[in-house]
PDB file of N, CA and C in Angstrom:
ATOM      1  N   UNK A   1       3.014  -8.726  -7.989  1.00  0.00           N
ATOM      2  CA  UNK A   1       2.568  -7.655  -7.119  1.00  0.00           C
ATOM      3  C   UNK A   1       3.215  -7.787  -5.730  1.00  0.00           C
ATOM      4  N   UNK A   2       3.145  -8.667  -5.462  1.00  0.00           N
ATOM      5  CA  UNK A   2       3.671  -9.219  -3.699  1.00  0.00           C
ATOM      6  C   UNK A   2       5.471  -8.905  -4.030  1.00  0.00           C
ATOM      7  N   UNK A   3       5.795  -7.995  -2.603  1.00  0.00           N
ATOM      8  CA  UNK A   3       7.601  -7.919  -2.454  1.00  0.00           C
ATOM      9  C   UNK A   3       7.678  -6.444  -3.667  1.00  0.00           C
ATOM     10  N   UNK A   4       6.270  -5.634  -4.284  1.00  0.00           N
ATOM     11  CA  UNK A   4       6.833  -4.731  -4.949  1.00  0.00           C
ATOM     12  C   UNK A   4       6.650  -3.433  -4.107  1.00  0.00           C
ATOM     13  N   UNK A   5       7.320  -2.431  -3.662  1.00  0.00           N
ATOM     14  CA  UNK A   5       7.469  -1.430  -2.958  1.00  0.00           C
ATOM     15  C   UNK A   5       6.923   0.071  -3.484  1.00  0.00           C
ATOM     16  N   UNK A   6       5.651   0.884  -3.282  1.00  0.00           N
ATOM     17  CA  UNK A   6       5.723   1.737  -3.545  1.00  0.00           C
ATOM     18  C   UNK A   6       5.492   3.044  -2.498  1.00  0.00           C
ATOM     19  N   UNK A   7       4.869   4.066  -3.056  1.00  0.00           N
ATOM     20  CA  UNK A   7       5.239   5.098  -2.157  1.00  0.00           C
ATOM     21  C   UNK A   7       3.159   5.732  -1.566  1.00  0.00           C
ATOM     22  N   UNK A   8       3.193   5.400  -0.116  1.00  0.00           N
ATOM     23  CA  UNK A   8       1.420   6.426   0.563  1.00  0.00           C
ATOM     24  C   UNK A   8       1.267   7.479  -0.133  1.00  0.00           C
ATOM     25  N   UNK A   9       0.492   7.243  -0.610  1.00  0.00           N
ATOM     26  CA  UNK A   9      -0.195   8.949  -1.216  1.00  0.00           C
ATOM     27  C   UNK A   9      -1.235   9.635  -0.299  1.00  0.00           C
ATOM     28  N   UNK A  10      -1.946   8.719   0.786  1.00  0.00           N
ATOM     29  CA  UNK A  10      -3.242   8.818   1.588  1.00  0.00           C
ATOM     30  C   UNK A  10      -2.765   7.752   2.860  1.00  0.00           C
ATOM     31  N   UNK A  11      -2.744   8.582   3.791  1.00  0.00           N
ATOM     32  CA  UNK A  11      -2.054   7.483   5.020  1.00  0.00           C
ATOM     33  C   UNK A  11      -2.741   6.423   5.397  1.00  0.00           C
ATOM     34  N   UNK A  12      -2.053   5.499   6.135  1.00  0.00           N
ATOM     35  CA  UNK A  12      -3.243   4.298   6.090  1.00  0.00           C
ATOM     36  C   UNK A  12      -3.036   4.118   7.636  1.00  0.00           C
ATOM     37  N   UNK A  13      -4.704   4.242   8.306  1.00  0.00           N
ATOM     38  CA  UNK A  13      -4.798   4.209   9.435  1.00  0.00           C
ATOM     39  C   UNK A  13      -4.561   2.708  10.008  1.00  0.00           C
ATOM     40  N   UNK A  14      -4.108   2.803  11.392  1.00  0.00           N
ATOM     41  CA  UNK A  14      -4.261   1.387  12.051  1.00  0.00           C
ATOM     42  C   UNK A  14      -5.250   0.414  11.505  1.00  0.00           C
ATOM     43  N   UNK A  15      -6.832   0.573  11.548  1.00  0.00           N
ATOM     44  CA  UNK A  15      -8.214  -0.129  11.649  1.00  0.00           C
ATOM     45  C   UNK A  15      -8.625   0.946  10.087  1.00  0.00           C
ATOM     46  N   UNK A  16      -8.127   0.848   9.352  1.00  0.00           N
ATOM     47  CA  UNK A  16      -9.002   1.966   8.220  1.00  0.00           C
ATOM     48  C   UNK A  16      -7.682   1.501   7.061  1.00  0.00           C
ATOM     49  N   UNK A  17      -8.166   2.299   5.719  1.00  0.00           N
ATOM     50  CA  UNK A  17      -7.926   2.101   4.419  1.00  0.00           C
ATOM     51  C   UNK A  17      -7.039   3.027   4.169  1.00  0.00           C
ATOM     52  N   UNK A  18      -6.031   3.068   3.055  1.00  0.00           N
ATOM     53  CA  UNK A  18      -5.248   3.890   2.870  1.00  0.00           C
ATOM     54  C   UNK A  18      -4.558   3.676   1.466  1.00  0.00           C
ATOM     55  N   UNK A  19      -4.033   4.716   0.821  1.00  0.00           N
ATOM     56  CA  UNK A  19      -4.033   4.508  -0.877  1.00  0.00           C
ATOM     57  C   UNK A  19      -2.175   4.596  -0.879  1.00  0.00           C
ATOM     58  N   UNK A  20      -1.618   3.744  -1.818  1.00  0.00           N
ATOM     59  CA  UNK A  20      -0.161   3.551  -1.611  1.00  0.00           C
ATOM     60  C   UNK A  20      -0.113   3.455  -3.790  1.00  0.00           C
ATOM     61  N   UNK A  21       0.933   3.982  -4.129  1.00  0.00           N
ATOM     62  CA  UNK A  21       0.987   3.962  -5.633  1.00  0.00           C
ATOM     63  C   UNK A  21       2.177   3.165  -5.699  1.00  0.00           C
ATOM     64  N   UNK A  22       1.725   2.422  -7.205  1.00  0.00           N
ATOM     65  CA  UNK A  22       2.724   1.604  -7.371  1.00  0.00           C
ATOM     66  C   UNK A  22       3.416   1.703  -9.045  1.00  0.00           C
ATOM     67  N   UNK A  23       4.371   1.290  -9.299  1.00  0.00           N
ATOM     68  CA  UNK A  23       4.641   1.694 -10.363  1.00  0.00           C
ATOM     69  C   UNK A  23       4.473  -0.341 -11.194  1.00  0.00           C
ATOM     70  N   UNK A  24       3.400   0.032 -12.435  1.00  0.00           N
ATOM     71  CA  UNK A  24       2.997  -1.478 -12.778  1.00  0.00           C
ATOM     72  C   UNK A  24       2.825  -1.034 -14.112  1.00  0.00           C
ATOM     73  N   UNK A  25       3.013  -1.876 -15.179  1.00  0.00           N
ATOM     74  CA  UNK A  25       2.855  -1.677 -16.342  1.00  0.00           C
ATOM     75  C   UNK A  25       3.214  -0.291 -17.404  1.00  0.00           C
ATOM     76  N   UNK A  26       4.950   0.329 -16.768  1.00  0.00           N
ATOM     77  CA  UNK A  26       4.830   0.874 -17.003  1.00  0.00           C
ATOM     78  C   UNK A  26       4.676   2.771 -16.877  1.00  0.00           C
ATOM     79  N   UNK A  27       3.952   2.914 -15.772  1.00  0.00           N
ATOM     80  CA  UNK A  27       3.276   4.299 -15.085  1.00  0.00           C
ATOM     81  C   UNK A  27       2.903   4.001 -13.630  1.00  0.00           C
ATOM     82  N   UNK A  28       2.197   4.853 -13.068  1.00  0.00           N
ATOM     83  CA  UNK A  28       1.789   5.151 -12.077  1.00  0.00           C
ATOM     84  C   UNK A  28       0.398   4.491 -11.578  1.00  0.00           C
ATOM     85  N   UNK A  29       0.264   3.613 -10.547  1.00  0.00           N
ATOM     86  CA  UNK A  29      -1.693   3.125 -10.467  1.00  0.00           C
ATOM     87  C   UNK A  29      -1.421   3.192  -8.911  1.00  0.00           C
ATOM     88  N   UNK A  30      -3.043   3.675  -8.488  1.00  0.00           N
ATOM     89  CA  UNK A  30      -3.400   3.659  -6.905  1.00  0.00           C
ATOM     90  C   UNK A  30      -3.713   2.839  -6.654  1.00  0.00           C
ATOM     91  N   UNK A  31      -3.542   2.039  -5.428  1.00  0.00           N
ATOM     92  CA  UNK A  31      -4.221   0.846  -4.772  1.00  0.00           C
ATOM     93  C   UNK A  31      -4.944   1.362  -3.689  1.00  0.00           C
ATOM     94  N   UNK A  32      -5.826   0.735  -3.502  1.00  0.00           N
ATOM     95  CA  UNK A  32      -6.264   0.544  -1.732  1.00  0.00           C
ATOM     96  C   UNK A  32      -5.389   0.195  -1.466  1.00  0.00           C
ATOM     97  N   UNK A  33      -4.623   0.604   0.185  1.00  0.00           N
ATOM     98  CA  UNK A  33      -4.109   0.130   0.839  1.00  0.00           C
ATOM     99  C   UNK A  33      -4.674  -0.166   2.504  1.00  0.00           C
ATOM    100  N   UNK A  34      -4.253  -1.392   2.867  1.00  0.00           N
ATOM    101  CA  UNK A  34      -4.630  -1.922   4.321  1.00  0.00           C
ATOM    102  C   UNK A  34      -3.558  -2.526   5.044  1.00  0.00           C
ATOM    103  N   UNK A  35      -3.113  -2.478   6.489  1.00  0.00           N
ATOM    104  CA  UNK A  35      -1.881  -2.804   6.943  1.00  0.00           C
ATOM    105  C   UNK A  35      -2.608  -4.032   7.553  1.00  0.00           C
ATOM    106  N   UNK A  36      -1.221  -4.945   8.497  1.00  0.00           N
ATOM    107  CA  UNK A  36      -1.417  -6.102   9.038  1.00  0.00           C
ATOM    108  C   UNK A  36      -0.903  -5.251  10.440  1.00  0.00           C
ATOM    109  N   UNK A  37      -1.672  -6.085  11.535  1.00  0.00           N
ATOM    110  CA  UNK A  37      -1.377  -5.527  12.908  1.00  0.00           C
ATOM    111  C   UNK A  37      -1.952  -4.519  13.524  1.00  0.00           C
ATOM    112  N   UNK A  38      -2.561  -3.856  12.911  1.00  0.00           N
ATOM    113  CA  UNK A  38      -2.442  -2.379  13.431  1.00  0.00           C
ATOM    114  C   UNK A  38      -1.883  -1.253  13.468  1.00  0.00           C
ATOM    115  N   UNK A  39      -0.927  -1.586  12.412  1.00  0.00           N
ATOM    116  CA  UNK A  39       0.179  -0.742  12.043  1.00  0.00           C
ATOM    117  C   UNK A  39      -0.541   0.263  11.509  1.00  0.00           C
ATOM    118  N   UNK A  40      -0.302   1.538  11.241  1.00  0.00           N
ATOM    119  CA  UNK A  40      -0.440   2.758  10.699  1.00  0.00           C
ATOM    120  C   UNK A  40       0.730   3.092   9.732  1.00  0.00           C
ATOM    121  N   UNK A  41       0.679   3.761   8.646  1.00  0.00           N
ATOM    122  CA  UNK A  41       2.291   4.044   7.985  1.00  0.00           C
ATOM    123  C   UNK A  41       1.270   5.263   7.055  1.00  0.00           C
ATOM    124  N   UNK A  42       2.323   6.704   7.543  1.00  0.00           N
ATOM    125  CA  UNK A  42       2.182   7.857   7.001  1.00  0.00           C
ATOM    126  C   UNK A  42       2.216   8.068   5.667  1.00  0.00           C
ATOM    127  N   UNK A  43       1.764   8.976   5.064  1.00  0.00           N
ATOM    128  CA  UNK A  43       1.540   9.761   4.024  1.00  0.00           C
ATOM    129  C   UNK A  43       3.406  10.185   3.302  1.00  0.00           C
ATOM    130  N   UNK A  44       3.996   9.154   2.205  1.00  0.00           N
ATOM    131  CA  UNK A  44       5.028   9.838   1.731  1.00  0.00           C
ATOM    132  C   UNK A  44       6.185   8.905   2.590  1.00  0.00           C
ATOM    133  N   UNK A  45       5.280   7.638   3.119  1.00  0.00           N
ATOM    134  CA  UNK A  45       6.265   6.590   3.952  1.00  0.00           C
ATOM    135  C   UNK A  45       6.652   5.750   2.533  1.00  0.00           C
ATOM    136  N   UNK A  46       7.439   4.848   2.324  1.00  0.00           N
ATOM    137  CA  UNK A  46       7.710   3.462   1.751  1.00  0.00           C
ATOM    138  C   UNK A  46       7.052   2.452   2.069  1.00  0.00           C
ATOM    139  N   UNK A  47       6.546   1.439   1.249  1.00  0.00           N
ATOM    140  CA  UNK A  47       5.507   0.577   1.909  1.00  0.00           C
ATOM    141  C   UNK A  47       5.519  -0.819   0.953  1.00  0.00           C
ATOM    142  N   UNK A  48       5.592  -2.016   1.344  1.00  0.00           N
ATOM    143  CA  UNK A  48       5.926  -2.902   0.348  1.00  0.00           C
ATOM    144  C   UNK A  48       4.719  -3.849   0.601  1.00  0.00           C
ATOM    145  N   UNK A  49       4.234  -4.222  -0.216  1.00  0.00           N
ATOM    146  CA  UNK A  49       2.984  -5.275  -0.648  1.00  0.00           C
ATOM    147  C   UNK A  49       3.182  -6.804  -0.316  1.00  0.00           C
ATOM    148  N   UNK A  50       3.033  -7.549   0.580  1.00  0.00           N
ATOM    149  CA  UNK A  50       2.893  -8.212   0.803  1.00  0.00           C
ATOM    150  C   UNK A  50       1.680  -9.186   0.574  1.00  0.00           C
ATOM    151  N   UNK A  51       0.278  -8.659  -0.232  1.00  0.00           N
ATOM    152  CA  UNK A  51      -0.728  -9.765  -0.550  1.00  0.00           C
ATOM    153  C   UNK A  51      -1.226  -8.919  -1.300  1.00  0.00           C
ATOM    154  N   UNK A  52      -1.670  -9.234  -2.378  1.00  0.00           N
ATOM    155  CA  UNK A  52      -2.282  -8.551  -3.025  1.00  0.00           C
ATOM    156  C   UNK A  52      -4.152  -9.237  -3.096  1.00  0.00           C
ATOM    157  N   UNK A  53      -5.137  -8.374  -2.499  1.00  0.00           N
ATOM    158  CA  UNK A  53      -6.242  -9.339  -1.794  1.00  0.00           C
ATOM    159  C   UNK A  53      -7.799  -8.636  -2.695  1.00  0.00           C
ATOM    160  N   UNK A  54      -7.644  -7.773  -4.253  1.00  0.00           N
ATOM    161  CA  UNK A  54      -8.413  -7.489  -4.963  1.00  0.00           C
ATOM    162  C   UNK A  54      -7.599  -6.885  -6.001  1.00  0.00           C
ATOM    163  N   UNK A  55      -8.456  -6.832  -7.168  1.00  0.00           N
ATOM    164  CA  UNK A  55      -7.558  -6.191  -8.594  1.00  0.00           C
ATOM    165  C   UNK A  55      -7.236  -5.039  -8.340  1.00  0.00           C
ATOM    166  N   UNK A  56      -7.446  -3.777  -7.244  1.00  0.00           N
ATOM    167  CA  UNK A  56      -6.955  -2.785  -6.864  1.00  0.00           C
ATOM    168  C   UNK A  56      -6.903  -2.623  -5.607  1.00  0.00           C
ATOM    169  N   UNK A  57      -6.587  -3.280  -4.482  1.00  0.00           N
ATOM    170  CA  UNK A  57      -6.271  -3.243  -3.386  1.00  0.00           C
ATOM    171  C   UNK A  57      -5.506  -4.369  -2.829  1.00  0.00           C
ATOM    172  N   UNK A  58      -4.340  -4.145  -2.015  1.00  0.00           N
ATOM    173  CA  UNK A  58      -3.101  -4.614  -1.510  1.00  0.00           C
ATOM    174  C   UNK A  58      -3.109  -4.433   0.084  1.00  0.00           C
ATOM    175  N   UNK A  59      -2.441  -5.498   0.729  1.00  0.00           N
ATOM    176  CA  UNK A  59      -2.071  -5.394   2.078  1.00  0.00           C
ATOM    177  C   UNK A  59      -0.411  -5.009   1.978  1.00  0.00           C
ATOM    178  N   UNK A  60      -0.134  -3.866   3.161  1.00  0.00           N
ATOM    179  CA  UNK A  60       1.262  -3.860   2.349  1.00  0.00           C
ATOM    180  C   UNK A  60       1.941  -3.683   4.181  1.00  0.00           C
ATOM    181  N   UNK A  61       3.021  -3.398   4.300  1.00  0.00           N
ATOM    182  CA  UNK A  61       3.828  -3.173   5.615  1.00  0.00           C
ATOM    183  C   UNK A  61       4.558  -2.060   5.295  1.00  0.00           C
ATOM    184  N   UNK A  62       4.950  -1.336   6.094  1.00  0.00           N
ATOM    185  CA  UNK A  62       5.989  -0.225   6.086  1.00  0.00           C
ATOM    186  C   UNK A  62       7.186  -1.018   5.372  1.00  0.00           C
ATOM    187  N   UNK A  63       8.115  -0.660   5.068  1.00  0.00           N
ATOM    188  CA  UNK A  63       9.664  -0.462   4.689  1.00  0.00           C
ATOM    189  C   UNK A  63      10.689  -0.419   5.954  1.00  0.00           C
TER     190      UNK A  63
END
């Protein structure tokens, strides 16, 4: 999961949650997404996973 890159479907605020899809097994699955810093990264940005921290939710960074 960690270093795999997919694409915001639901922007992810600075301090708030945000949904990023990834392509795993195959097809298409949503994660929670949450940034490090404070970062924000838009809706339809690139975004790569850096921890993966529940069976459907990921910390990820912009691209």
């Amino acid at each position: 999961m960690v270093g795999m890159t997919g694409r915001v479907s639901v922007p992810v605020p600075a301090n708030g949650q945000g949904e990023v899809i990834l392509l795993v097994r195959g097809g298409s699955e949503a994660y929670t997404a949450y940034t490090e810093g404070g970062e924000a990264i838009a809706k339809h940005s690139r975004a790569v996973v850096v921890e993966q921290t529940g069976p459907h939710t990921v910390l990820v960074t912009r691209c």
